[in-house]
C-alpha atoms as a PDB file:
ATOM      1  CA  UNK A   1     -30.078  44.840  77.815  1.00  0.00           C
ATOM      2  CA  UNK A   2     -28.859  41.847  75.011  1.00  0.00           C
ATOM      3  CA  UNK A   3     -29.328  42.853  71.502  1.00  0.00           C
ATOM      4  CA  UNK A   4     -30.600  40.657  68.465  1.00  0.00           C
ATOM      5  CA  UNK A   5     -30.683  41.466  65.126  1.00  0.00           C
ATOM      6  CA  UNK A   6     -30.822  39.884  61.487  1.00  0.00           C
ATOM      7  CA  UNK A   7     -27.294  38.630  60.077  1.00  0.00           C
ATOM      8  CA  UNK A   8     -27.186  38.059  56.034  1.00  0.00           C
ATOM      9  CA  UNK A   9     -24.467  35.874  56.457  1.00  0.00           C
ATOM     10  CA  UNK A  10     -26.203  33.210  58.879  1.00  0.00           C
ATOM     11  CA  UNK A  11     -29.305  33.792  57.036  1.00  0.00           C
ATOM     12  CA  UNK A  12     -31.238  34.390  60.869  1.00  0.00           C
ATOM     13  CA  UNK A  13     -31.866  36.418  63.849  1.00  0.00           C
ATOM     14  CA  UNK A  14     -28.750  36.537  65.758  1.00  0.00           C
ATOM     15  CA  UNK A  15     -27.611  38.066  69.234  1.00  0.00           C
ATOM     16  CA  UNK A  16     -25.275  41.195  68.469  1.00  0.00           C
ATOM     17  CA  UNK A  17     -22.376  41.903  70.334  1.00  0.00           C
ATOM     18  CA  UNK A  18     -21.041  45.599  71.934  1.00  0.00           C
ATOM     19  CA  UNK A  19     -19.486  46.202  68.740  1.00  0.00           C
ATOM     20  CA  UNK A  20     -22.694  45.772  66.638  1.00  0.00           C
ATOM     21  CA  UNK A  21     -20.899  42.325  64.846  1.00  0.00           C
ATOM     22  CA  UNK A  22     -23.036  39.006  64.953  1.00  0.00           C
ATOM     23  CA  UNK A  23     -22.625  36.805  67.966  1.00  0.00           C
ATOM     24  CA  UNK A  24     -21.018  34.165  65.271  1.00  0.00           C
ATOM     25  CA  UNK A  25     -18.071  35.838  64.092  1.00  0.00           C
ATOM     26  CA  UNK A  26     -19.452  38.196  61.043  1.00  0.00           C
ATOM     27  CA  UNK A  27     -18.717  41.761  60.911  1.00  0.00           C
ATOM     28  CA  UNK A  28     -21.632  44.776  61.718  1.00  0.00           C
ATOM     29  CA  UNK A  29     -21.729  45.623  58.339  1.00  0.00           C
ATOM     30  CA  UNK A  30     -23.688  41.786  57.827  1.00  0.00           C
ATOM     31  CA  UNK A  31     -26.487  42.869  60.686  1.00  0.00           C
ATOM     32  CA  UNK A  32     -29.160  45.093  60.223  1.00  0.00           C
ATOM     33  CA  UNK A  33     -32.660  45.354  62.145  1.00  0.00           C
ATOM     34  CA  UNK A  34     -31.196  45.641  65.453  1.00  0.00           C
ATOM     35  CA  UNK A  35     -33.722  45.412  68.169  1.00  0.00           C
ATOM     36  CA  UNK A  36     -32.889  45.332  71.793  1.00  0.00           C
ATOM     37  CA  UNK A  37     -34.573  42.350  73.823  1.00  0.00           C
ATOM     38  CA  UNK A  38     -35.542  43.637  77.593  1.00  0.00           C
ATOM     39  CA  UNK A  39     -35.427  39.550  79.224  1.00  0.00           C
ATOM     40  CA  UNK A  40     -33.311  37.603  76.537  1.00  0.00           C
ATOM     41  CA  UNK A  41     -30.656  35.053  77.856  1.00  0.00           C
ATOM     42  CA  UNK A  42     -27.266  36.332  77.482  1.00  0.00           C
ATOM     43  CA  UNK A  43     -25.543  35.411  74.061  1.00  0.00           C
ATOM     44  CA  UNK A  44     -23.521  32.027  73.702  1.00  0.00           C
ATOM     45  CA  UNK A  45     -19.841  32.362  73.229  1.00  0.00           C
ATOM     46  CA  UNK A  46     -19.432  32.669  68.996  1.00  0.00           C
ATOM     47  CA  UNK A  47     -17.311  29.101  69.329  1.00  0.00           C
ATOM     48  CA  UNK A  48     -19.901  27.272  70.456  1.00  0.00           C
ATOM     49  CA  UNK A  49     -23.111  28.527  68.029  1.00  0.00           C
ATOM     50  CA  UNK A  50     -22.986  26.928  64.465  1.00  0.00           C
ATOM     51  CA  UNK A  51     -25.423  28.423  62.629  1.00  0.00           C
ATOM     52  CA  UNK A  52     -28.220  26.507  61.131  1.00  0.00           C
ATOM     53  CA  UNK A  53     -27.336  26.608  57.884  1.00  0.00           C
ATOM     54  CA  UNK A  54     -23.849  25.259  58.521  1.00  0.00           C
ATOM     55  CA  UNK A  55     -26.014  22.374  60.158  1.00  0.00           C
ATOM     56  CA  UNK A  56     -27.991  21.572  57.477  1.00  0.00           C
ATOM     57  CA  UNK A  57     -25.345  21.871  55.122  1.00  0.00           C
ATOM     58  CA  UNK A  58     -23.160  19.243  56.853  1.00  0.00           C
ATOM     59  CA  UNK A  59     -26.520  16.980  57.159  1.00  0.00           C
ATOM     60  CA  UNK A  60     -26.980  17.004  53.552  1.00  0.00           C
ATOM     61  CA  UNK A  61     -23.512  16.201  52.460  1.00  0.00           C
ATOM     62  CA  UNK A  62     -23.345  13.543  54.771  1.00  0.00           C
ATOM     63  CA  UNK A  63     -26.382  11.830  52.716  1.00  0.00           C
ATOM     64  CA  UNK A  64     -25.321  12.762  49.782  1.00  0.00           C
ATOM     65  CA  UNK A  65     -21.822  10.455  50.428  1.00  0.00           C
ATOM     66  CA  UNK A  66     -23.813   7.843  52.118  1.00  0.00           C
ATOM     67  CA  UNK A  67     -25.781   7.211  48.705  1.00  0.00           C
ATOM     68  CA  UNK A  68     -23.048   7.619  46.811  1.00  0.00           C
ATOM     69  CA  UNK A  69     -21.060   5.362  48.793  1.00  0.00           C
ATOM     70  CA  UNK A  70     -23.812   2.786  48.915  1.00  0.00           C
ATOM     71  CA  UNK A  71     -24.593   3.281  45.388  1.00  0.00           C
ATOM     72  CA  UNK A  72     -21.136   2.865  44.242  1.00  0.00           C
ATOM     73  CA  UNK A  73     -20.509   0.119  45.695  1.00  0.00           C
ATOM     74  CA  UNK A  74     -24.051  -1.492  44.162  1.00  0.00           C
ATOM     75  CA  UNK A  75     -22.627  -0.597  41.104  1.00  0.00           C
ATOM     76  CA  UNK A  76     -19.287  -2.408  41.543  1.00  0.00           C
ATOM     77  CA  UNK A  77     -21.315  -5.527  42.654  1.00  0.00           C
ATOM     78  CA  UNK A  78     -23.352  -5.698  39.840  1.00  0.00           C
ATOM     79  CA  UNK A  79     -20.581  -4.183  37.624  1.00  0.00           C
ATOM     80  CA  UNK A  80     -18.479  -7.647  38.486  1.00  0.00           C
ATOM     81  CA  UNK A  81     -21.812  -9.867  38.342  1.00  0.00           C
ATOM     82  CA  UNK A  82     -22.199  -8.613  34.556  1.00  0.00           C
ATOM     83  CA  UNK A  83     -18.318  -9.064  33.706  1.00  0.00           C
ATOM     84  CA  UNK A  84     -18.334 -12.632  35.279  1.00  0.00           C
ATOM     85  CA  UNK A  85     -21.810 -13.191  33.268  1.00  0.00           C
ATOM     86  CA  UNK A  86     -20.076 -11.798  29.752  1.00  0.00           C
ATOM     87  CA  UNK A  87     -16.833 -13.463  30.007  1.00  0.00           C
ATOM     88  CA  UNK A  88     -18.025 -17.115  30.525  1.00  0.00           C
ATOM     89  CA  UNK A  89     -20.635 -16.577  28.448  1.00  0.00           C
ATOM     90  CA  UNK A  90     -18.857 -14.910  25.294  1.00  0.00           C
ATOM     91  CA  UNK A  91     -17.875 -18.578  23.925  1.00  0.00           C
ATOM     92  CA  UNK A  92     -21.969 -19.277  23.805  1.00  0.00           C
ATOM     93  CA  UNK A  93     -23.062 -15.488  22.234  1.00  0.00           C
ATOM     94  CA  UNK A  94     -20.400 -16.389  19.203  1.00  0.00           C
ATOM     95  CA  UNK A  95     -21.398 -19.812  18.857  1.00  0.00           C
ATOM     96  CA  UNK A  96     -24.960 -18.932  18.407  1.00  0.00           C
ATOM     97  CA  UNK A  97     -23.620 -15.557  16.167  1.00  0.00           C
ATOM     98  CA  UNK A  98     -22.007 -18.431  13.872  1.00  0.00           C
ATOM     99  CA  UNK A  99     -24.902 -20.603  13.564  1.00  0.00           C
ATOM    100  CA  UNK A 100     -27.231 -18.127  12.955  1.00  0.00           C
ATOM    101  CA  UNK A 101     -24.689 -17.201  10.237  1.00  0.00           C
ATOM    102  CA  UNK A 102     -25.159 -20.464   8.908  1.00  0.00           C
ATOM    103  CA  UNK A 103     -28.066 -20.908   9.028  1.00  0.00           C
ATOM    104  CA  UNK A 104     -29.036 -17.468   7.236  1.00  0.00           C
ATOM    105  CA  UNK A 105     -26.520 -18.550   4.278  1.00  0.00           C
ATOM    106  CA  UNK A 106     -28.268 -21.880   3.869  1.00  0.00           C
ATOM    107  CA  UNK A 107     -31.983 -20.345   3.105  1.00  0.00           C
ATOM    108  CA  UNK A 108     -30.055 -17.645   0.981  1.00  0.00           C
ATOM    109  CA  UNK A 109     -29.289 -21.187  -1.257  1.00  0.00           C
ATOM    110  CA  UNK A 110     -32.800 -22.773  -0.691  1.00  0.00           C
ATOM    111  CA  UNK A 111     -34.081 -18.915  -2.178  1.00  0.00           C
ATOM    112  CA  UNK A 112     -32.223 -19.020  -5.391  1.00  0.00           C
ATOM    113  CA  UNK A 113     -32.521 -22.686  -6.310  1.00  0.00           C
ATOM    114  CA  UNK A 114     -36.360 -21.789  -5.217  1.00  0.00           C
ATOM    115  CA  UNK A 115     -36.129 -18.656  -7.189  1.00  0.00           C
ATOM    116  CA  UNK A 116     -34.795 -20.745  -9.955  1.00  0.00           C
ATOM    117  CA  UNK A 117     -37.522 -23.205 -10.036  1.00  0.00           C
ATOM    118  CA  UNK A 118     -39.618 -20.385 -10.296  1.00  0.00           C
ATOM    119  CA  UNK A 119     -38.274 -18.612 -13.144  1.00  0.00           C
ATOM    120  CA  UNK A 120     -38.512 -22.034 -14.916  1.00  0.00           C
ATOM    121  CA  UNK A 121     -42.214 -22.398 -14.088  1.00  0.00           C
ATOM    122  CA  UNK A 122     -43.159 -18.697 -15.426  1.00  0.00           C
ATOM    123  CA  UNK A 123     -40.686 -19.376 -18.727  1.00  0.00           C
ATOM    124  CA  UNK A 124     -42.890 -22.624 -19.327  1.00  0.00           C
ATOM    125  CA  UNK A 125     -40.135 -24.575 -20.903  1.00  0.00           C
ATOM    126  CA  UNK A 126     -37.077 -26.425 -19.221  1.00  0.00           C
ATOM    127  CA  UNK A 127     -34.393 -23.638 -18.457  1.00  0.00           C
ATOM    128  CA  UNK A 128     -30.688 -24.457 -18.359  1.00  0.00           C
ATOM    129  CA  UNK A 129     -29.372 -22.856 -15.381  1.00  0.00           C
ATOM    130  CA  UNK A 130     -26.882 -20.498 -16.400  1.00  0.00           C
ATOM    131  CA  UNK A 131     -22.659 -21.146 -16.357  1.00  0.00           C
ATOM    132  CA  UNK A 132     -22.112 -19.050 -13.043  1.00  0.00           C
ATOM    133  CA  UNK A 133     -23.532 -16.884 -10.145  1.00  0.00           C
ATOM    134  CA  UNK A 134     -23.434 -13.325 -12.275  1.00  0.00           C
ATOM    135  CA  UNK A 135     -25.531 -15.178 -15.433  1.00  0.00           C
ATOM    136  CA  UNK A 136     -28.129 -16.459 -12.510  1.00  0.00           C
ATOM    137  CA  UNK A 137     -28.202 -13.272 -10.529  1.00  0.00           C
ATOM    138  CA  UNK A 138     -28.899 -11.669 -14.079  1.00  0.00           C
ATOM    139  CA  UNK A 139     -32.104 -14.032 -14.673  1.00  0.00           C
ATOM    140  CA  UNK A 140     -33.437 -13.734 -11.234  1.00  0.00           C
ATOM    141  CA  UNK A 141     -32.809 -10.190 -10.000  1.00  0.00           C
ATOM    142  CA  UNK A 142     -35.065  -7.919  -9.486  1.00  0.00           C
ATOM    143  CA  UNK A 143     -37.778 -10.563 -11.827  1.00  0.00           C
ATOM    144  CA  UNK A 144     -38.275 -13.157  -9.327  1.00  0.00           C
ATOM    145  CA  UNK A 145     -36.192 -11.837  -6.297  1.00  0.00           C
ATOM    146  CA  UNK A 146     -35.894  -8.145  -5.137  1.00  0.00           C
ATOM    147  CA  UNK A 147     -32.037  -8.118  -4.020  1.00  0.00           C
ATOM    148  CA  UNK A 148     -28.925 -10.651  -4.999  1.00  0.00           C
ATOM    149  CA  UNK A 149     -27.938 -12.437  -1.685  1.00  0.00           C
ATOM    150  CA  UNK A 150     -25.488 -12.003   0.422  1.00  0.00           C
ATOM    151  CA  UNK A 151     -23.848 -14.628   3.175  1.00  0.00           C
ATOM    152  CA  UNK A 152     -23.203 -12.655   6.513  1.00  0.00           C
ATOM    153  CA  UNK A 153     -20.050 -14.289   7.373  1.00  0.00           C
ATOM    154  CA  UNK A 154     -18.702 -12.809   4.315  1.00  0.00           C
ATOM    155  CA  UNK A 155     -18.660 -16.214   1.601  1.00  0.00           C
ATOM    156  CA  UNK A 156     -19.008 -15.830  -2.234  1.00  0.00           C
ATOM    157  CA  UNK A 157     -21.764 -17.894  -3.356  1.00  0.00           C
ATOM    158  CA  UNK A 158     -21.276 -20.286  -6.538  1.00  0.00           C
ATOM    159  CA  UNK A 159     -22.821 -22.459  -8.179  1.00  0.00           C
ATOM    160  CA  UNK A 160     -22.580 -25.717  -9.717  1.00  0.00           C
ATOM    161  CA  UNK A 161     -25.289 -26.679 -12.625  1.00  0.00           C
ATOM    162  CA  UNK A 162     -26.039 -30.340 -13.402  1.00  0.00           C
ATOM    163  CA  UNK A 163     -28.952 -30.775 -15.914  1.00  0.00           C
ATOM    164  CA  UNK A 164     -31.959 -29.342 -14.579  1.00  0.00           C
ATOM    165  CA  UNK A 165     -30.883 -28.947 -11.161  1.00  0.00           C
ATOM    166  CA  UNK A 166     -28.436 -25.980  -9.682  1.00  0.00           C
ATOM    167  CA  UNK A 167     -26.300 -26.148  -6.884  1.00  0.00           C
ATOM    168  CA  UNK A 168     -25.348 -23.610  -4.921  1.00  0.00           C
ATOM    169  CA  UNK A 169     -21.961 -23.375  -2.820  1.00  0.00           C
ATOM    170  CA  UNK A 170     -21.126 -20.444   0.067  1.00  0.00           C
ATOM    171  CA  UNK A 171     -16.916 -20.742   0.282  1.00  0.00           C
ATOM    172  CA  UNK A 172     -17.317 -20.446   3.672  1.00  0.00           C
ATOM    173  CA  UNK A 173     -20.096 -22.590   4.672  1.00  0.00           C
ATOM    174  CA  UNK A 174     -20.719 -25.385   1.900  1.00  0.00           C
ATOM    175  CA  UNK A 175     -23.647 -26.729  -0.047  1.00  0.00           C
ATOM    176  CA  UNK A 176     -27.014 -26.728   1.713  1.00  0.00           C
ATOM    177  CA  UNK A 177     -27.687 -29.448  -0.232  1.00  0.00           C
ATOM    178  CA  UNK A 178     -24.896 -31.738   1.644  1.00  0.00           C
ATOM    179  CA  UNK A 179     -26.646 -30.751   4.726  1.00  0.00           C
ATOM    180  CA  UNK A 180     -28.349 -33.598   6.317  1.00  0.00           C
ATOM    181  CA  UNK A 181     -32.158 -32.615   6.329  1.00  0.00           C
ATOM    182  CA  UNK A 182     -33.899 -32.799   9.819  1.00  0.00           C
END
C-alpha cells in the first residue's frame, strides 16, 4: 500500500518513499501526517516530479525578465528619442534663454526711467536726474520701486542723464532706448 504525506519543503501532499523521505528528494524529517492510501497510483520517479512551487517560481521569473526586457528596451527607445530631441534642439532652448534675457533687462530700463518720471510727478517740480546709478537707486528705492534691478545675464546698469531725460545702459545688452520700437 503507497504512502502520502505532507512535505514542508514542497509546501504539498507528497507520496513517501520506504524510507519515510518525500518522493522529491527531501529527507523524513521534512514529512509529517503520513497516511497510507489503499488504491493510489504508484509514486513517480523523484527526477521526473518538480514540485509546484518550483513551477510557479520559474513562471514568474520568466515574466518578470520579459517586462523587464521589454521595458528596458522602451526605455532605451525613448531614452535616444529624448537625446536626439535635446541635442538638436539645445541651440533653440539658449537662444530663447538669451532673448528672454534681453528682453527682461530692457523693461528693467523702461521701470526706472518710468519710476523716474514718477518720482518727478509726486516731487511737483522738474527733477535733475541724479550723476549715476547709486544717486538714482537712492531716490527711487524702496519710494517708488520695491527692489533695485537687476539684469539676468549679469550687466551693470548705468545711466546717462541729458536734461530732463535719463538714459539707461545694461553693459551687456545696450540702451533700450536704441532699440527700434515695434
Amino acid at each position: 500500500m503507497a504512502q502520502a504525506g505532507y512535505c514542508s519543503e514542497c509546501s504539498a501532499n507528497v507520496w513517501v518513499g520506504s524510507d519515510g523521505s518525500c518522493s522529491n528528494g527531501h529527507p523524513a524529517a521534512s514529512v509529517s501526517n503520513i497516511y497510507s492510501t489503499p488504491d493510489a497510483p504508484a509514486p513517480a520517479p523523484a527526477a521526473a516530479q518538480v514540485p509546484k512551487r518550483a513551477k510557479t517560481l520559474w513562471v514568474v521569473l520568466g515574466v518578470i525578465a520579459a517586462l523587464l526586457l521589454c521595458g528596458l528596451a522602451g526605455c532605451a527607445v525613448a531614452g535616444a528619442f529624448l537625446f536626439n530631441v535635446s541635442s538638436t534642439s539645445q541651440k533653440v532652448f539658449i537662444d530663447a534663454s538669451s532673448n528672454a534675457q534681453e528682453k527682461a533687462c530692457f523693461a528693467n530700463q523702461r521701470l526706472v526711467m518710468g519710476a523716474f518720471e514718477t518720482y518727478g510727478a509726486i516731487q511737483d517740480t522738474d527733477v535733475e536726474p541724479p550723476a549715476d546709478w547709486d544717486g538714482l537707486m537712492s531716490l527711487l528705492v524702496p519710494s517708488i520701486i520695491k527692489t533695485e534691478p537687476t539684469c539676468l545675464a549679469g550687466g551693470v546698469y548705468s545711466i546717462s542723464p541729458s536734461g530732463e531725460d535719463l538714459g539707461v545702459t545694461c553693459s551687456v545688452h545696450g540702451s533700450v532706448s536704441a532699440q527700434p520700437t515695434p
